[in-house]
Protein backbone atom coordinates (compact mmCIF):
# COMPACT_ATOMS: atom_id res chain seq x y z
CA UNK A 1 1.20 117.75 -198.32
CA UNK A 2 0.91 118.38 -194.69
CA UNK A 3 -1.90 119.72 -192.61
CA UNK A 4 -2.58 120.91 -188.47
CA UNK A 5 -4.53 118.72 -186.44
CA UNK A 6 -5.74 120.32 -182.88
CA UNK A 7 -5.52 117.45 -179.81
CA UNK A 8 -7.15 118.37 -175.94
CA UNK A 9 -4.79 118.40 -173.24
CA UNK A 10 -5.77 117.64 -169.54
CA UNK A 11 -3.32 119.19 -166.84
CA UNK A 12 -1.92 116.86 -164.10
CA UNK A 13 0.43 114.27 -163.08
CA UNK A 14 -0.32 112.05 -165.89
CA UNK A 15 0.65 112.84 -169.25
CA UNK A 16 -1.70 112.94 -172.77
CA UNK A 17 -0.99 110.29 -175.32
CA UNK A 18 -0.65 111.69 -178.54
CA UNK A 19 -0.06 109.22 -182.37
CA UNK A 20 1.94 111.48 -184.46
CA UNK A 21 3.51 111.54 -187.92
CA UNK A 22 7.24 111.15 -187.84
CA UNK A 23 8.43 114.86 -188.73
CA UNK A 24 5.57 116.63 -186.86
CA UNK A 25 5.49 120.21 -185.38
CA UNK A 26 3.75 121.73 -182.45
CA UNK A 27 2.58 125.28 -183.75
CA UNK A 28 0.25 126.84 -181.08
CA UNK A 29 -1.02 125.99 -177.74
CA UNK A 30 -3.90 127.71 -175.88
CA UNK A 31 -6.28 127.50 -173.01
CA UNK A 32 -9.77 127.29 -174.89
CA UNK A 33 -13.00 128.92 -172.15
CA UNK A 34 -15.72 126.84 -173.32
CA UNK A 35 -13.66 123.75 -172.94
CA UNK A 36 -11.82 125.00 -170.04
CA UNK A 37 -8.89 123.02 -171.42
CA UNK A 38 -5.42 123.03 -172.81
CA UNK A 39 -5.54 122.45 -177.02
CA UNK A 40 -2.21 121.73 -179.02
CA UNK A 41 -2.39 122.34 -182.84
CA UNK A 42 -0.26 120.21 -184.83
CA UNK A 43 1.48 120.60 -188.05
CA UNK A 44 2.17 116.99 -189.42
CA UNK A 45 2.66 115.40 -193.13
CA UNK A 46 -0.61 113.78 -194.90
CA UNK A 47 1.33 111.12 -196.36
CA UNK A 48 -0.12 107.86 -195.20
CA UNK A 49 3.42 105.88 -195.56
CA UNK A 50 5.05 108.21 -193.08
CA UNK A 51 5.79 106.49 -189.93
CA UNK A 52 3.32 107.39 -186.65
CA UNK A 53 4.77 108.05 -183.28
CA UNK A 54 3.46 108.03 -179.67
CA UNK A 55 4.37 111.13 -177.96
CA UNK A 56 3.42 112.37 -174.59
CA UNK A 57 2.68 116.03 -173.37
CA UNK A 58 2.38 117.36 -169.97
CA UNK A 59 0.54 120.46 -168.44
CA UNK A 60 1.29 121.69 -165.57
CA UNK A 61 0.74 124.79 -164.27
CA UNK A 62 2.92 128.17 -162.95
CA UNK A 63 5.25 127.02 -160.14
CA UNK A 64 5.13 123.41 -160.54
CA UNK A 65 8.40 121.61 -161.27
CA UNK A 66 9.12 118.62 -163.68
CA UNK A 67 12.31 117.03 -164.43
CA UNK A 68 14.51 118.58 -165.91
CA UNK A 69 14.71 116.80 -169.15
CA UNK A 70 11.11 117.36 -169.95
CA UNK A 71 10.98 119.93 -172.84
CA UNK A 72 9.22 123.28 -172.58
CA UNK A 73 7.03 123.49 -175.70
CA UNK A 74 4.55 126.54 -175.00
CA UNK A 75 2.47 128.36 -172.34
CA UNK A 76 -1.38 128.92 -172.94
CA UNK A 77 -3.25 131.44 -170.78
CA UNK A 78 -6.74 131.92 -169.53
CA UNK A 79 -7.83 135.23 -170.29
CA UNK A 80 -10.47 135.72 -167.69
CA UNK A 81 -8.05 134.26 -164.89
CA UNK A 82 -5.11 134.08 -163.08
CA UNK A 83 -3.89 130.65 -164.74
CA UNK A 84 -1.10 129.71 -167.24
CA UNK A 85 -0.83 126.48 -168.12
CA UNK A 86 2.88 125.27 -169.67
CA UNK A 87 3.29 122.13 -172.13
CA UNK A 88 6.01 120.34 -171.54
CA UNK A 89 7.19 117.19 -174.20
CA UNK A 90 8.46 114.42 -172.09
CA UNK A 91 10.92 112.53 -173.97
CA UNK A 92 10.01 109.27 -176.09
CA UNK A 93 12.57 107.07 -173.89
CA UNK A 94 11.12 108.37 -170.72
CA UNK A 95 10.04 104.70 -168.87
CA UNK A 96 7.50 106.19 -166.89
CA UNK A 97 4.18 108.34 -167.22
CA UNK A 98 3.70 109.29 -163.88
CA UNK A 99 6.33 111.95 -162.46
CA UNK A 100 8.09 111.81 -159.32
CA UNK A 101 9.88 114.68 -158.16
CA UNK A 102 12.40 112.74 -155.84
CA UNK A 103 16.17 114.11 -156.47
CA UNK A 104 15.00 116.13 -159.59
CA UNK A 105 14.97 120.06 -158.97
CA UNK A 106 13.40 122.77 -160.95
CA UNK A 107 15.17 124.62 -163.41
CA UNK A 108 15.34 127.14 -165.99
CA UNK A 109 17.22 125.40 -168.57
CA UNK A 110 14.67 125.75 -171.18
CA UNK A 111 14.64 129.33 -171.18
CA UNK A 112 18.31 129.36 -171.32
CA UNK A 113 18.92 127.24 -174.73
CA UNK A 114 20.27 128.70 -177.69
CA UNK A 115 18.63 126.27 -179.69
CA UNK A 116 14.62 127.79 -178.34
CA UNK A 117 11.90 128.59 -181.27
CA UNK A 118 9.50 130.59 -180.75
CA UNK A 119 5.71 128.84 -182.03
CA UNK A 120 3.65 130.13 -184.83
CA UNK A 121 0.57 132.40 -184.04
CA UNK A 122 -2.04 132.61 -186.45
C-alpha cells in the first residue's frame, strides 16, 4: 500500500529537511494563500519495514540561481501575485545545506533532459 503525505516548504538559502520512504515520489507542489507557503505532496509506500531517507528541498524563487546539480522538481505559483516559487531536490551526497554561488553558474540543464516527467495534478 502506499499513500501522499503533504510537507511545508519555506523559501531561502537553507534547505527543508524532509524523512522519506525509500521509493518515494514527489506528485504536486503549490503555493497555498492562507499559509502563504510552498506545500510538496508526497507519494510514498505504507510499509513500515521500508527504509526512511533524509532528503532536502529548496525554494527559491524566479531568477535565482543554484548549482547546477540541484534537481528541478516543480514550480508552484501564487495566484493573486507576481511570484513563482521553484523546488529544487539537492542531492543526498551534497555536504552542505547552505548554498554558495562561488564558481557555479546558472543553467538550463533541467529543462533540457530527456529523462524530465512531468508531476501529477489532481
Amino acid at each position: 500500500m502506499k499513500t501522499i503525505h503533504k510537507f511545508r516548504l519555506e523559501p531561502g538559502k537553507e534547505p527543508t529537511t524532509l524523512s522519506l520512504r525509500e521509493g518515494y515520489r514527489v506528485v504536486r507542489s503549490e503555493y497555498i494563500v492562507p499559509h502563504k507557503a510552498v506545500y510538496l505532496w508526497v507519494e510514498q509506500p505504507l510499509n513500515v519495514t521500508t527504509p526512511t531517507l533524509e532528503r532536502r528541498f529548496r525554494v527559491v524563487y524566479s531568477g535565482e540561481p543554484v548549482p547546477d546539480r540541484f534537481e528541478y522538481v516543480d514550480t508552484a505559483l501564487d495566484p493573486f501575485g507576481p511570484e513563482a516559487y521553484h523546488v529544487f531536490a539537492v542531492p543526498a551526497d551534497e555536504d552542505s545545506a547552505t548554498f554558495s554561488p562561488t564558481g557555479e553558474g546558472a543553467s538550463n540543464d533541467a529543462f533540457t533532459r530527456r529523462n524530465w516527467q512531468p508531476t501529477a495534478i489532481s
